[in-house]
Protein backbone atom coordinates (compact mmCIF):
# COMPACT_ATOMS: atom_id res chain seq x y z
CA UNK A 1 -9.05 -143.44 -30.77
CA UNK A 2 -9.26 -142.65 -34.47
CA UNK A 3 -12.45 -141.93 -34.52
CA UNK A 4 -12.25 -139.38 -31.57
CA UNK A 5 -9.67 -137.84 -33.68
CA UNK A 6 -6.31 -138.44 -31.44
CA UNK A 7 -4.39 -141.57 -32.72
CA UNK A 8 -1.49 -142.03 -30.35
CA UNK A 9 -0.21 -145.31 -31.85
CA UNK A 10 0.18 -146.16 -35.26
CA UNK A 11 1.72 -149.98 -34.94
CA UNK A 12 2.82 -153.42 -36.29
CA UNK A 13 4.68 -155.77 -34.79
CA UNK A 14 7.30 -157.11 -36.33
CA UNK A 15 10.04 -160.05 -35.61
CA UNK A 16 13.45 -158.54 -34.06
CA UNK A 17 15.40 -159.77 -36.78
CA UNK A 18 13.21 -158.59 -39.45
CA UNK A 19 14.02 -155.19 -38.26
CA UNK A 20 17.31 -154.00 -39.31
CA UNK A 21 16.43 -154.99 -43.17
CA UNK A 22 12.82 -152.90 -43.25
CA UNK A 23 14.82 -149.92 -41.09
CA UNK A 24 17.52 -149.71 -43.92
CA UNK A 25 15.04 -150.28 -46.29
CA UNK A 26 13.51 -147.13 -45.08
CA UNK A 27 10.15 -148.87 -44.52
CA UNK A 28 9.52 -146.76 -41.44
CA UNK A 29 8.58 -143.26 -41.09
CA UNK A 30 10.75 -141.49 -38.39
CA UNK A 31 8.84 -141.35 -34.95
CA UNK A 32 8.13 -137.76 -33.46
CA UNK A 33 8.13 -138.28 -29.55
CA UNK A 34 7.45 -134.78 -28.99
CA UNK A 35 4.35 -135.17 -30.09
CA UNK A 36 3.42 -137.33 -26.48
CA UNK A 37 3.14 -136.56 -23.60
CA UNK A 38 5.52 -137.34 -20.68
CA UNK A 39 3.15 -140.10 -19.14
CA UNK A 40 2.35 -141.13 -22.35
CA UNK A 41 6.56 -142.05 -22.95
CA UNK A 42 6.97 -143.32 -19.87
CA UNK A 43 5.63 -146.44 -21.41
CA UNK A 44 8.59 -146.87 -23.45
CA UNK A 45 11.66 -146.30 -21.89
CA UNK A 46 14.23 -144.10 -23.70
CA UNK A 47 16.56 -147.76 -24.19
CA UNK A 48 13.03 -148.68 -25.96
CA UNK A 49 12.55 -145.82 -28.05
CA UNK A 50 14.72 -146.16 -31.99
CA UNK A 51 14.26 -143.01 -34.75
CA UNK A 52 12.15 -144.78 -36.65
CA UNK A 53 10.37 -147.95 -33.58
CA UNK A 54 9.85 -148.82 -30.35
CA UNK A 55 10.78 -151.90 -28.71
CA UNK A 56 7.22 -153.82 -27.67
CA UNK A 57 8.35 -157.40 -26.56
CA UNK A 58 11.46 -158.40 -25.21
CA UNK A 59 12.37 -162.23 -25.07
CA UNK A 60 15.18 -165.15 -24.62
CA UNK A 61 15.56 -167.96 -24.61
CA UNK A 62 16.68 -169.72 -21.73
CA UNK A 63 18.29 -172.85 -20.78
CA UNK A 64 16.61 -174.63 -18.39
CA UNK A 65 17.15 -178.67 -16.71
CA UNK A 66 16.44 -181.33 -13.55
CA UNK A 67 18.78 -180.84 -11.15
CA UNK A 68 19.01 -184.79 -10.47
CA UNK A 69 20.33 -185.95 -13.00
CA UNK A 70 22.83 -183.23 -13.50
CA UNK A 71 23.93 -182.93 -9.69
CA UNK A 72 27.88 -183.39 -10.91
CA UNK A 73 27.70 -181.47 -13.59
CA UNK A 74 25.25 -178.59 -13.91
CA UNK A 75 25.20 -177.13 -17.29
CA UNK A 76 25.78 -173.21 -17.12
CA UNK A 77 25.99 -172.67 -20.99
CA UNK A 78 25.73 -174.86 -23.92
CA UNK A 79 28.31 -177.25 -22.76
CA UNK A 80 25.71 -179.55 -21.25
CA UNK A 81 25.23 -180.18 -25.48
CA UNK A 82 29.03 -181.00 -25.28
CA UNK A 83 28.92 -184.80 -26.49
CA UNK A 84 26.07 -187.06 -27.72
CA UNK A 85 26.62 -189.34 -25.27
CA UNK A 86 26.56 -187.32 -21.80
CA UNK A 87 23.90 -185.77 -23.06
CA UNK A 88 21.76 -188.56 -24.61
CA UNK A 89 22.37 -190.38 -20.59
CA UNK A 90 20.72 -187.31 -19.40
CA UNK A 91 17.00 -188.10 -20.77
CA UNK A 92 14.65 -186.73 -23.03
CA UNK A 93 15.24 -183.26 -23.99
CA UNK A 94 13.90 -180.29 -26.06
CA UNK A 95 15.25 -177.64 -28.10
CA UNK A 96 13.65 -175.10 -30.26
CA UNK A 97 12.99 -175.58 -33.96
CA UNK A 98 12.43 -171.90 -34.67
CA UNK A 99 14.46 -170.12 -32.90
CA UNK A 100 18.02 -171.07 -34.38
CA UNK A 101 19.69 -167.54 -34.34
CA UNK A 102 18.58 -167.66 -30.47
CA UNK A 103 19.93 -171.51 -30.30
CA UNK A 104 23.11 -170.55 -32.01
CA UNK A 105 24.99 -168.89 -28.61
CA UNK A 106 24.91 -172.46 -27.16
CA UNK A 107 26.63 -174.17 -29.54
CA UNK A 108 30.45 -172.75 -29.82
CA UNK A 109 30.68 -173.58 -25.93
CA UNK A 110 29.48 -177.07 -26.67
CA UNK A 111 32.18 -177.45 -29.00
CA UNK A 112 34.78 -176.27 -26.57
CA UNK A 113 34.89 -172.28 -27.63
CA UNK A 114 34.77 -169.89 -24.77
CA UNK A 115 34.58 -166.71 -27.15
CA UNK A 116 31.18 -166.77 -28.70
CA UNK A 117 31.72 -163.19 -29.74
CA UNK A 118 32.25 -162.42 -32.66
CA UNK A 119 30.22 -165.27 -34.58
CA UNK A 120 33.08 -166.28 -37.83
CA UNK A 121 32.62 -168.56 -40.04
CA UNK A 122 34.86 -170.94 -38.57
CA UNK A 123 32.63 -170.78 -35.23
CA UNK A 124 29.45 -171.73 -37.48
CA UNK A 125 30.35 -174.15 -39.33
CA UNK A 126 31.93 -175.94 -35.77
CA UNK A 127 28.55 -174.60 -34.18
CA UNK A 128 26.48 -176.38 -36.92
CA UNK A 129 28.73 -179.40 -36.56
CA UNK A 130 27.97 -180.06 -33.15
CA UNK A 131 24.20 -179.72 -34.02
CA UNK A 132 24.47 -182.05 -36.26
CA UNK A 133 26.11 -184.72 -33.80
CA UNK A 134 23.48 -184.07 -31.03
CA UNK A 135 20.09 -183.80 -33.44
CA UNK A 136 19.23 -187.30 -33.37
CA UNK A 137 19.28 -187.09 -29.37
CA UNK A 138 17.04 -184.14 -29.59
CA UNK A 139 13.37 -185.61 -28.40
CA UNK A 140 11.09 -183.06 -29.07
CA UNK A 141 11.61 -179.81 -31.21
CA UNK A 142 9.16 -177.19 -30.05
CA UNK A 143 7.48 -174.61 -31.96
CA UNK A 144 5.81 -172.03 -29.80
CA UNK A 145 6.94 -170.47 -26.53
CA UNK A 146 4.30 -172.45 -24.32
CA UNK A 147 4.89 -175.88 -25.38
CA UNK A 148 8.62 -175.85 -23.21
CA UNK A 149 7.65 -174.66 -19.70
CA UNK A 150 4.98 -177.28 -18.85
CA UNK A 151 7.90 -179.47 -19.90
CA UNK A 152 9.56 -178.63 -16.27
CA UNK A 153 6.90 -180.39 -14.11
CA UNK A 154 7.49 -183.98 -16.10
CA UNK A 155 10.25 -185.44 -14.65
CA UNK A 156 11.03 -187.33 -18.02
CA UNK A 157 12.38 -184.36 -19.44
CA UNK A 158 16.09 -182.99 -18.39
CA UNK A 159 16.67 -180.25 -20.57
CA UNK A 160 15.36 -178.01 -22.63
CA UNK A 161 15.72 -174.35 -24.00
CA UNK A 162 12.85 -172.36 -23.67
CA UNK A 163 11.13 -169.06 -24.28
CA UNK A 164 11.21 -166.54 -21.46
């Protein structure tokens, strides 16, 4: 494209948090949309489209488990990290090691917070807390999105969070 002269894309991809730092930062050049096309935009969605980037990957992470071993009690937030030792009974399980800002929603419910929103101090320092008390139960810390899915078809493992 470059070479023909019409450049419609001028791109790096960077990590969602890293964002709001380079953006005030003024690292970014303010993006002209008139300059595309209609089809061309349709691409990005106006949600998509910022002043200065455009939204290219979207993710979560998710929490996923067996159903049999959790038939009484199936875990709809982070309370299934609610105390060592229900959760320990429950198997092997699997957590994320890079993703803690993702990781962090789970734990105020675990400690028996229903607000989440907003994140205080107080919250943290409880949220880290109950890390702390379940780490050692924590089997396997994974490090890239694939490693947790293949997880689900090995009936050792009963919960995980993983990337969607």
């Amino acid at each position: 494209m470059h070479q023909a002269g019409r450049v419609d894309w001028d791109i790096a991809y960077i990590e969602a948090e890293a964002y709001p730092a380079m953006h005030k930062a003024g690292m970014f050049e303010p993006i002209d949309y008139s300059l595309w096309d209609q089809e061309a935009l349709e691409g990005a969605p106006p949600h998509t489209r910022r002043k200065d980037a455009v939204v290219g990957l979207a993710s979560a992470i998710v929490l996923a488990y067996d159903q049999r071993p959790f038939r009484e009690l199936a875990p709809k937030t982070g309370q299934i990290f609610g105390t060592s030792r229900s959760f320990r009974d429950q198997g092997v399980s699997t957590l994320s090691s890079v993703s803690t800002p993702s990781n962090l929603p789970s734990w105020p419910p675990a400690d028996g917070h229903k607000d989440i929103w907003p994140l205080t101090d107080d919250k943290l320092d409880r949220a880290f807390a109950k890390l702390n008390e379940i780490k050692p139960h924590i089997t396997k810390w994974w490090s890239a999105g694939g490693e947790a899915p293949p997880a689900l078809d090995q009936p050792i493992w009963r919960a995980r969070s993983m990337a969607d």
